[in-house]
N, C-alpha and C. Protein backbone atom coordinates (compact mmCIF):
# COMPACT_ATOMS: atom_id res chain seq x y z
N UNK A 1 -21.41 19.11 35.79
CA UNK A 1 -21.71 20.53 35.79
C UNK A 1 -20.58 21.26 35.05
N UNK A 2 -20.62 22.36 34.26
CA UNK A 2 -20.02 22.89 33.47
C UNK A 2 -19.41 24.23 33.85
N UNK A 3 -18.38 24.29 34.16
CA UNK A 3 -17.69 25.76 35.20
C UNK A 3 -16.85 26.74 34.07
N UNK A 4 -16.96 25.94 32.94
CA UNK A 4 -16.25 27.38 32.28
C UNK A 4 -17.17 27.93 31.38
N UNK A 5 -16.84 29.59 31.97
CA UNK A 5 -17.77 30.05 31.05
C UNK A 5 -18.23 30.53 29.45
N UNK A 6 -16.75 30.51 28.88
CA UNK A 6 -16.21 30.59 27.35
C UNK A 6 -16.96 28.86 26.96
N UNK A 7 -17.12 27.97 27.61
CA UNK A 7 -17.78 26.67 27.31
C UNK A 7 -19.47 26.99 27.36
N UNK A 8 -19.84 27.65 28.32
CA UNK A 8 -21.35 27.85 28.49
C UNK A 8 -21.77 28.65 27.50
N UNK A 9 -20.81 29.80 27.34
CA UNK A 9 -21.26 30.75 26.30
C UNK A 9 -21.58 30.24 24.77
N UNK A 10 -20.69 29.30 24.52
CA UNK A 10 -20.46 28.87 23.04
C UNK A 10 -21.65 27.72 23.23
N UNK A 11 -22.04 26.89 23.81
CA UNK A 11 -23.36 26.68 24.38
C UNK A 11 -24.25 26.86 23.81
N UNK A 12 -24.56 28.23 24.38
CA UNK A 12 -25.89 28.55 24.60
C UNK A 12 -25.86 29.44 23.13
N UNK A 13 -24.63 30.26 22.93
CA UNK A 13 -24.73 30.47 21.39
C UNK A 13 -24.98 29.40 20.12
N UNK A 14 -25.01 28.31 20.45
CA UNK A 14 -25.34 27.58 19.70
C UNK A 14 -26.63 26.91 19.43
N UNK A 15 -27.35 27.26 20.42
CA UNK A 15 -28.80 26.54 20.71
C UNK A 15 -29.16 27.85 20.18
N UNK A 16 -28.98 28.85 20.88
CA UNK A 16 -29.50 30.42 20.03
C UNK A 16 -29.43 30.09 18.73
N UNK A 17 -28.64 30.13 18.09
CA UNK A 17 -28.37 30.30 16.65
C UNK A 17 -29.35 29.30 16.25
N UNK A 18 -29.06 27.80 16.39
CA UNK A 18 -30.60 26.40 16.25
C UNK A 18 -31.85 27.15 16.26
N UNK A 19 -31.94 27.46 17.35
CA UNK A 19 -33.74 28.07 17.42
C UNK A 19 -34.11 29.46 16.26
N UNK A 20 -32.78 30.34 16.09
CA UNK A 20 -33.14 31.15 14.99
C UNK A 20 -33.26 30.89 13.77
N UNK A 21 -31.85 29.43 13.06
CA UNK A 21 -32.09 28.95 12.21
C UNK A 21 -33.68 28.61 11.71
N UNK A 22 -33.98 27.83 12.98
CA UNK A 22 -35.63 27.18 12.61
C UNK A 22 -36.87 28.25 12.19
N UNK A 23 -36.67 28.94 13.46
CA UNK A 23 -37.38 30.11 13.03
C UNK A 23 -37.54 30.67 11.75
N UNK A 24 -36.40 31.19 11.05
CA UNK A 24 -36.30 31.82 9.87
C UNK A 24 -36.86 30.58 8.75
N UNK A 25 -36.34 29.35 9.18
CA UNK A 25 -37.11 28.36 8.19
C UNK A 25 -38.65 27.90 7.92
N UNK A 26 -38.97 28.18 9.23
CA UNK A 26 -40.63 28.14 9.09
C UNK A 26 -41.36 29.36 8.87
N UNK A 27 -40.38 30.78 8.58
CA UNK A 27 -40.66 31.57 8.11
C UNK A 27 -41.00 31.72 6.56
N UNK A 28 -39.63 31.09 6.01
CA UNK A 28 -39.73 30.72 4.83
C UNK A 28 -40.57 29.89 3.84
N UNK A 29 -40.80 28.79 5.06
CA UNK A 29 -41.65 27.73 4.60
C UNK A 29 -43.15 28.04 4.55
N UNK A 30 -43.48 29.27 5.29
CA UNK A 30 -45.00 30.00 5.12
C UNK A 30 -44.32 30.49 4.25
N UNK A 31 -43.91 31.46 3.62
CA UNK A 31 -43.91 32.19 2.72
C UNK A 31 -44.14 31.27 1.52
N UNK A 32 -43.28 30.20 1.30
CA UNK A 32 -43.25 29.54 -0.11
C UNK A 32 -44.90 28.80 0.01
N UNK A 33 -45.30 28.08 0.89
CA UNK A 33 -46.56 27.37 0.86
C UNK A 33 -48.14 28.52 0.57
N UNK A 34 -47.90 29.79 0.96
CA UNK A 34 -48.81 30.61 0.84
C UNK A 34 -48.33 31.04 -0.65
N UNK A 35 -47.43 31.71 -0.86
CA UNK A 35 -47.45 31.93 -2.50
C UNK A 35 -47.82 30.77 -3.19
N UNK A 36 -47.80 29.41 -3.27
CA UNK A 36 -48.15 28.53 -3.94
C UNK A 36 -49.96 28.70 -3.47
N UNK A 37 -50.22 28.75 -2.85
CA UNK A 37 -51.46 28.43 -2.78
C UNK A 37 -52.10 29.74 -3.43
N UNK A 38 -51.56 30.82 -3.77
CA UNK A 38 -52.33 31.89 -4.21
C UNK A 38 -52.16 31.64 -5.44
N UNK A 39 -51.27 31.28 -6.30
CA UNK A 39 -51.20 30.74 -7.13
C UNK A 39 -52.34 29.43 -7.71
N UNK A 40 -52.65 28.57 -6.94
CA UNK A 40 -54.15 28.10 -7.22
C UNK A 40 -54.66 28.63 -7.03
N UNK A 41 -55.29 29.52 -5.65
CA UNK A 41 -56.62 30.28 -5.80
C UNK A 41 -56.45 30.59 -7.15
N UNK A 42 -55.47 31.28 -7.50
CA UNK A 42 -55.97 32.16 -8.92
C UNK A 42 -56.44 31.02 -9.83
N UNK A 43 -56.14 30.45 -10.19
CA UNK A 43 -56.44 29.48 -10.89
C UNK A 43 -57.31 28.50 -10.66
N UNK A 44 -58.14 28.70 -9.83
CA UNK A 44 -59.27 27.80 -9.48
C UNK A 44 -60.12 28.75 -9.79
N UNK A 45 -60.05 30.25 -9.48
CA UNK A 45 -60.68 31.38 -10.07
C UNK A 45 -60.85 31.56 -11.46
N UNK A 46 -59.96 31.40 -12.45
CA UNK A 46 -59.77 31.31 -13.63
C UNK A 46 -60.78 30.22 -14.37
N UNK A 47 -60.77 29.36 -13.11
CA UNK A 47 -61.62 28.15 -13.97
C UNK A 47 -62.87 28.40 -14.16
N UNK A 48 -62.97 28.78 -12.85
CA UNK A 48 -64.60 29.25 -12.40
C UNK A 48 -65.21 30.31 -13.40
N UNK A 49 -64.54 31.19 -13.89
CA UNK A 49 -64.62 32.15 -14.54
C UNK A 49 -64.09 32.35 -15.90
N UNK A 50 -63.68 31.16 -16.10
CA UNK A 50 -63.14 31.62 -18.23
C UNK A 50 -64.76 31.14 -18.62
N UNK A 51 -65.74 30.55 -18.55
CA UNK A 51 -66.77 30.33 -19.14
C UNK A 51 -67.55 31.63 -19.02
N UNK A 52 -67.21 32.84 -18.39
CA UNK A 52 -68.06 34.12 -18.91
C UNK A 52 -68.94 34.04 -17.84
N UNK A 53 -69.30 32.47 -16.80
CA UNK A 53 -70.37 32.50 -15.95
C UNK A 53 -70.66 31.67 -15.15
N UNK A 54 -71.01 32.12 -13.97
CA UNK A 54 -70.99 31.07 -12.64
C UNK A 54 -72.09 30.32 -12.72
N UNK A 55 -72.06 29.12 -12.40
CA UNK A 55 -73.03 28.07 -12.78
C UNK A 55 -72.94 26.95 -11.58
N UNK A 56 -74.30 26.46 -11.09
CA UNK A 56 -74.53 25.02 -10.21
C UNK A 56 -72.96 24.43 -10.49
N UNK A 57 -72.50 24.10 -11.66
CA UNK A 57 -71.79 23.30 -12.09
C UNK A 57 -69.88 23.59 -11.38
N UNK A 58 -69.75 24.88 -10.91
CA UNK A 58 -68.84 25.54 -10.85
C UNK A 58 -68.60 24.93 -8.85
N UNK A 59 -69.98 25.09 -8.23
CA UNK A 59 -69.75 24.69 -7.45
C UNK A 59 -68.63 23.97 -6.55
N UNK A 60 -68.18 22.60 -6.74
CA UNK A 60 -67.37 21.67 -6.30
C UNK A 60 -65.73 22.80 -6.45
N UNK A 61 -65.17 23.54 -7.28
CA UNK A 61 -64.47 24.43 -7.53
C UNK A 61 -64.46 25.63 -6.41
N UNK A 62 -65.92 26.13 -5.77
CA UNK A 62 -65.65 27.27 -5.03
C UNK A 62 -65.84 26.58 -3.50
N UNK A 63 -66.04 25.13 -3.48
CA UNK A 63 -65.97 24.72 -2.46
C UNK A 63 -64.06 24.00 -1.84
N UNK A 64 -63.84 23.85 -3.16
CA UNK A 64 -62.32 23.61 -2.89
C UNK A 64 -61.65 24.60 -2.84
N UNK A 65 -61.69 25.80 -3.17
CA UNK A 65 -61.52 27.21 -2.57
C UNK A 65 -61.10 27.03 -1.57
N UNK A 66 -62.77 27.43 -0.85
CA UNK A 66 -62.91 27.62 0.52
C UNK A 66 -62.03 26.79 1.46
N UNK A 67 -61.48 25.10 1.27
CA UNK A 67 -61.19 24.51 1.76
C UNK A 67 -59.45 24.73 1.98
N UNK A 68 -59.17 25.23 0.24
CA UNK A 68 -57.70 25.23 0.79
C UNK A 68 -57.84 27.04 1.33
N UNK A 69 -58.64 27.69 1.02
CA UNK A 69 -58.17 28.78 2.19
C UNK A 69 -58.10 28.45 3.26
N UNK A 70 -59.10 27.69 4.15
CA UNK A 70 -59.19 27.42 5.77
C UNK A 70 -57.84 26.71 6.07
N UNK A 71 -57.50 25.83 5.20
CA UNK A 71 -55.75 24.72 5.19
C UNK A 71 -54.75 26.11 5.33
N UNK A 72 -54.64 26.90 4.21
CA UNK A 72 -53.97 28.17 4.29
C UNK A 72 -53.76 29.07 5.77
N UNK A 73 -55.18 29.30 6.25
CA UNK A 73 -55.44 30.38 7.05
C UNK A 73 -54.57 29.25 8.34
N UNK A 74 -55.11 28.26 8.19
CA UNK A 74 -54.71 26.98 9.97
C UNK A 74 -53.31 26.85 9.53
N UNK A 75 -52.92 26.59 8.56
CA UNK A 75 -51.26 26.23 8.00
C UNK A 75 -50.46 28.04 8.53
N UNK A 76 -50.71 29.02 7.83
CA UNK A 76 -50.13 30.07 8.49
C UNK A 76 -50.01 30.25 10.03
N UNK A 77 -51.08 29.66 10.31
CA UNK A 77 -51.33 30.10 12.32
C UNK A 77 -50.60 28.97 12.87
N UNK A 78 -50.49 27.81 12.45
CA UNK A 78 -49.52 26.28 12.69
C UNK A 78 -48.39 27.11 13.06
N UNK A 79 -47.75 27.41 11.38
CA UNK A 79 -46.21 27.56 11.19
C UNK A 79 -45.80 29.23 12.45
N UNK A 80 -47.14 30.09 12.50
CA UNK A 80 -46.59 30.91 13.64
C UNK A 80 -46.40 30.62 14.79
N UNK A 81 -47.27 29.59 15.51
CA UNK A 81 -47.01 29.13 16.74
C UNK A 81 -46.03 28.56 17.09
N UNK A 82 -45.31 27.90 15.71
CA UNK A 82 -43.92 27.25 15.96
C UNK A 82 -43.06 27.95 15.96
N UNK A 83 -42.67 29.08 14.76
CA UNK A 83 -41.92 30.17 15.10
C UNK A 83 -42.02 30.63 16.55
N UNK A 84 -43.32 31.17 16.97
CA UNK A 84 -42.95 31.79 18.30
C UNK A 84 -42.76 31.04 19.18
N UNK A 85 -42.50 29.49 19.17
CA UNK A 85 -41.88 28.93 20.03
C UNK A 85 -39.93 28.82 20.34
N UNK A 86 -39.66 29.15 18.39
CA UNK A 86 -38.39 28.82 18.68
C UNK A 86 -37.85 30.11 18.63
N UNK A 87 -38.50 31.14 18.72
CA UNK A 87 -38.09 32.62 18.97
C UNK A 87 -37.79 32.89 20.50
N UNK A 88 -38.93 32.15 21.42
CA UNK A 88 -39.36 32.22 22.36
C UNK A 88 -37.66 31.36 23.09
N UNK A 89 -37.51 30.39 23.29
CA UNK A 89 -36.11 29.54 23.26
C UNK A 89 -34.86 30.48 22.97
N UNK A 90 -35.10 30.75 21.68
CA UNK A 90 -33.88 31.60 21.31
C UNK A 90 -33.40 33.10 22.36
N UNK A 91 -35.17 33.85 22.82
CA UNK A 91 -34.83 34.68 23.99
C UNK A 91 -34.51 34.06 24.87
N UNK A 92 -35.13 32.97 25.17
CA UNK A 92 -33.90 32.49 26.82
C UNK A 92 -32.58 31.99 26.38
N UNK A 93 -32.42 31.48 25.87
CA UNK A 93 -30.64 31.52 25.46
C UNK A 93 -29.83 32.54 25.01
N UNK A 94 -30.41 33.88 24.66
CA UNK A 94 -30.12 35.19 24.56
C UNK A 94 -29.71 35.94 26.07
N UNK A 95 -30.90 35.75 27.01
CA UNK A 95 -31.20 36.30 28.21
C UNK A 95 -30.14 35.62 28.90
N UNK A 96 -29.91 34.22 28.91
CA UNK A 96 -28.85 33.32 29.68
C UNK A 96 -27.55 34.29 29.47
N UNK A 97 -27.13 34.13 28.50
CA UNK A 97 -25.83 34.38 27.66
C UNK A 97 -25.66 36.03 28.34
N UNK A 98 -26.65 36.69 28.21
CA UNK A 98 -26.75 38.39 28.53
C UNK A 98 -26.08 37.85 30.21
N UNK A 99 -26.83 37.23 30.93
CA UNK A 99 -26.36 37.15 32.37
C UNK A 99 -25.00 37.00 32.92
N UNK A 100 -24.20 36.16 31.62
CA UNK A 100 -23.13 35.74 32.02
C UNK A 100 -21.71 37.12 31.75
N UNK A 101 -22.92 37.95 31.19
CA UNK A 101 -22.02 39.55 31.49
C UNK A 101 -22.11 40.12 31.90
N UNK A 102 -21.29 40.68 32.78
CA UNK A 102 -20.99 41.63 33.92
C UNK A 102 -22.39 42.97 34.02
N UNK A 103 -22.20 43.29 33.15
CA UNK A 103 -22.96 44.48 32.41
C UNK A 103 -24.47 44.25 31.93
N UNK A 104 -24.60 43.56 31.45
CA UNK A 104 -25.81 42.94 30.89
C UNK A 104 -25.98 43.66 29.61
N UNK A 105 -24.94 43.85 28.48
CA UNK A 105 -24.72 44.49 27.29
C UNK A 105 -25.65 43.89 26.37
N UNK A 106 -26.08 42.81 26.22
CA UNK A 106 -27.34 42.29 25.48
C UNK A 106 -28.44 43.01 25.39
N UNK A 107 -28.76 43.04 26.48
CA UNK A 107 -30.32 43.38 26.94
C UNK A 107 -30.05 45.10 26.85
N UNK A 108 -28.92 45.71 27.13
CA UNK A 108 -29.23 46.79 27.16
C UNK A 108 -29.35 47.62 25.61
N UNK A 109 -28.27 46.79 24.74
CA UNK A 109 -28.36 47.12 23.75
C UNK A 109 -29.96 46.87 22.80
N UNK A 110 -30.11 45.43 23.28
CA UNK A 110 -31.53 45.54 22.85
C UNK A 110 -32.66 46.42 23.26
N UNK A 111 -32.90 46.77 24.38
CA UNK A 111 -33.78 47.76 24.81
C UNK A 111 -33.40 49.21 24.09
N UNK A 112 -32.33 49.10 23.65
CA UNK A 112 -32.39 50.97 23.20
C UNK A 112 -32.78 50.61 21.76
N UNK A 113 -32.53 49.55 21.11
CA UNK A 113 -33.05 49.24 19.83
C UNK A 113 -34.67 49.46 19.83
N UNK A 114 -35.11 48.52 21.09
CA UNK A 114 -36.57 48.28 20.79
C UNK A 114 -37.20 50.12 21.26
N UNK A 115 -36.82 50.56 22.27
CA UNK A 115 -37.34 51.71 22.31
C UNK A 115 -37.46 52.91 21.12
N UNK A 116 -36.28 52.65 20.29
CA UNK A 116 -36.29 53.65 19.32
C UNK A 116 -37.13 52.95 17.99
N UNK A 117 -37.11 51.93 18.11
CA UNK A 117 -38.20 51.41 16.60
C UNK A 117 -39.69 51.61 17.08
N UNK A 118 -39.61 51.85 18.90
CA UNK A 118 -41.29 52.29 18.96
C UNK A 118 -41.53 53.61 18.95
N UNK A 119 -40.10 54.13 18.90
CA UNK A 119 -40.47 55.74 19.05
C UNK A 119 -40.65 55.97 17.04
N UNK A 120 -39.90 55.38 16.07
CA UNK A 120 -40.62 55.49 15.01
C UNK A 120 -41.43 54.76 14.09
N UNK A 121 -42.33 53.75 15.07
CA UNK A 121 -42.94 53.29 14.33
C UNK A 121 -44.31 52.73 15.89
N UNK A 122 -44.70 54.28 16.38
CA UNK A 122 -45.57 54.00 17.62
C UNK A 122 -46.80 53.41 17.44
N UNK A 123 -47.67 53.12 16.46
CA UNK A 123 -48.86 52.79 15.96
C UNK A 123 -48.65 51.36 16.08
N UNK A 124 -47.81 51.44 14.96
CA UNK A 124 -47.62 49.61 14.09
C UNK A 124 -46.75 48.68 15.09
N UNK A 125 -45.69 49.39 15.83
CA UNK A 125 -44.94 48.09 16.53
C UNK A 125 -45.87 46.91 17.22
N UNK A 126 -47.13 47.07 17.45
CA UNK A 126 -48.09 46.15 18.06
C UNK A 126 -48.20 45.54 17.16
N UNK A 127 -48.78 45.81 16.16
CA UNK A 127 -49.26 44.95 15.17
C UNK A 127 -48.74 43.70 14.90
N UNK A 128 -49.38 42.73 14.70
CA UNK A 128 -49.14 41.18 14.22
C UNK A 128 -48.74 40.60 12.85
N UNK A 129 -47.93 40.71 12.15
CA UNK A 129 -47.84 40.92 10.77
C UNK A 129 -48.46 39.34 10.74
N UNK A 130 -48.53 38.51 11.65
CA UNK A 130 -49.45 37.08 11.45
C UNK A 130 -50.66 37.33 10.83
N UNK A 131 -51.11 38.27 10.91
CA UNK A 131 -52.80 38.46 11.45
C UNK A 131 -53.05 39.11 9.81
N UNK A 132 -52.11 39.54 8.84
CA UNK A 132 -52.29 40.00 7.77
C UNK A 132 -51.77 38.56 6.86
N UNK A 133 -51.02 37.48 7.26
CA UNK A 133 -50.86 36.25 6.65
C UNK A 133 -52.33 35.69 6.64
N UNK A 134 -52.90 35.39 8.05
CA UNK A 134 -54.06 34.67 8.28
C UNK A 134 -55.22 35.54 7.12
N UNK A 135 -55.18 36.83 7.37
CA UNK A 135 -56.32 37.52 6.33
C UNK A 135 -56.62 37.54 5.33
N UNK A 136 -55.22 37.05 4.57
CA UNK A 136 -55.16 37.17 2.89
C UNK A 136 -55.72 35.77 2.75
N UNK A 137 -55.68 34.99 3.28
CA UNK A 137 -56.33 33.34 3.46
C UNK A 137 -58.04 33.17 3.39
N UNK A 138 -58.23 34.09 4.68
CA UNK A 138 -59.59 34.10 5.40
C UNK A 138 -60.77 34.81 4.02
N UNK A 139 -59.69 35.96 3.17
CA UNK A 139 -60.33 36.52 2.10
C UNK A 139 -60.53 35.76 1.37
N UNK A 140 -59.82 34.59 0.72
CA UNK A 140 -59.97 33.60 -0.45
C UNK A 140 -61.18 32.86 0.28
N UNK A 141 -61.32 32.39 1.50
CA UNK A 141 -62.69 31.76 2.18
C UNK A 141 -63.59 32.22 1.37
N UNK A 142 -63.64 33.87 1.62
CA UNK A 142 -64.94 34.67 2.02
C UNK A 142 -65.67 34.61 0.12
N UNK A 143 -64.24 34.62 -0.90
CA UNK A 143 -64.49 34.95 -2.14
C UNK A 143 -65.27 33.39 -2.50
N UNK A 144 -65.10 32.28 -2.13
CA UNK A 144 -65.31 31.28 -2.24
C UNK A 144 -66.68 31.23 -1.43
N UNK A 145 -66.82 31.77 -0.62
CA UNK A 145 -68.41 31.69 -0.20
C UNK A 145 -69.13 32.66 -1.53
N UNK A 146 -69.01 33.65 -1.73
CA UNK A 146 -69.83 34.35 -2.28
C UNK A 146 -69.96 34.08 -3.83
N UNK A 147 -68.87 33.17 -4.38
CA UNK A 147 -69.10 32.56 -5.58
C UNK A 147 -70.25 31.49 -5.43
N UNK A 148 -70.17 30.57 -4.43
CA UNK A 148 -70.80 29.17 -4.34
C UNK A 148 -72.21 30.35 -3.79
N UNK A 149 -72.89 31.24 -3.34
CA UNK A 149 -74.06 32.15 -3.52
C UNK A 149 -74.25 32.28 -4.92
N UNK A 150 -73.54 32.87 -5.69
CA UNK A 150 -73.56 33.17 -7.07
C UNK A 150 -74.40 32.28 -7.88
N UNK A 151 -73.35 30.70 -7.40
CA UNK A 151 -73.77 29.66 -8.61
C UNK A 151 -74.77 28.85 -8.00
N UNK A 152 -75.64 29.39 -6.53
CA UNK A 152 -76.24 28.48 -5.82
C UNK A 152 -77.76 29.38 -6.52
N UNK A 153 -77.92 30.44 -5.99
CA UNK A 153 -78.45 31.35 -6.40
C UNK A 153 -79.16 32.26 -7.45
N UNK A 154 -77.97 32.22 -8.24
CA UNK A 154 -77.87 32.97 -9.64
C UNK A 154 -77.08 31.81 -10.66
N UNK A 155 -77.75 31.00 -11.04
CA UNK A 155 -76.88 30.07 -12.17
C UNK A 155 -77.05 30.66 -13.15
N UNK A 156 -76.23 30.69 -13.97
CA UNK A 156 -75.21 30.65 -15.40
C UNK A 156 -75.41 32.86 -15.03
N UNK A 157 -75.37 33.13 -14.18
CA UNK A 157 -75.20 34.82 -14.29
C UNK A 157 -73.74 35.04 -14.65
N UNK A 158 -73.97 35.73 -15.36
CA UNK A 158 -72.38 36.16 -16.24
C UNK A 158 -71.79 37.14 -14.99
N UNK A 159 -69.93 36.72 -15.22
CA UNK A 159 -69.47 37.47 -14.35
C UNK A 159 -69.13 38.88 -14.72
């Protein structure tokens, strides 16, 4: 058992800091894997569309779309659940560390933070900025359905 507390502290600051490291990395790591993939959409778009016209033939193209959007949309919601796990860690080793002061200067300082970012920003602080990762995904789906209508539908109709 561990009785000093300059030992516990440096501790638990260290597992804190681990779990934020990660965090910020699987932050990153959505960011870079979603810009790459918009980067093909476009270009699977491009393909579909430098011939002037959607065609039967275009098909197999708006179906691989659709596929890496759904990879996209499940890959963004993956990498958030892991973040909010090691966010989640990082508050209890935050909360620990807060305990081991007299005062509880952590938490209090954080609460006047969080109260004043809801006092200017009362609408949006709910909001999920996940839920606008997952959407920009779910849209490349939706564009990929309505092409493969196009060329199912309407062959060789000019775009």
């Amino acid at each position: 058992m561990i009785t000093d507390e300059t030992v516990k502290k440096d501790i638990l600051w260290g597992m804190y800091q681990e779990n934020v490291t990660q965090g910020r990395y699987l932050e990153t790591l959505r960011a870079n894997v979603t810009s790459s993939l918009i980067a093909i959409y476009a270009a699977i778009i491009g393909v579909i569309s430098f011939d002037k016209e959607i065609s039967q033939i275009d098909i197999p193209l708006t179906f691989l779309l659709m596929a890496l959007g759904i990879f996209g949309a499940l890959f963004v919601f993956k990498h958030y659940e892991r973040y909010a796990l090691h966010m989640q860690r990082a508050r209890n080793y935050r909360n620990k560390i807060d305990e081991l002061f007299e005062d509880s200067l952590i938490k209090t300082l954080k609460t006047k933070a969080d109260d004043l970012h809801k006092t200017e920003f009362p609408k949006f602080h709910k909001f999920r900025l996940k839920f606008l990762w997952i959407f920009l995904h779910l849209v490349v789906v939706v564009i990929g359905i309505i092409l493969s209508v196009f060329a199912v539908f309407s062959p060789l109709m000019s775009c």
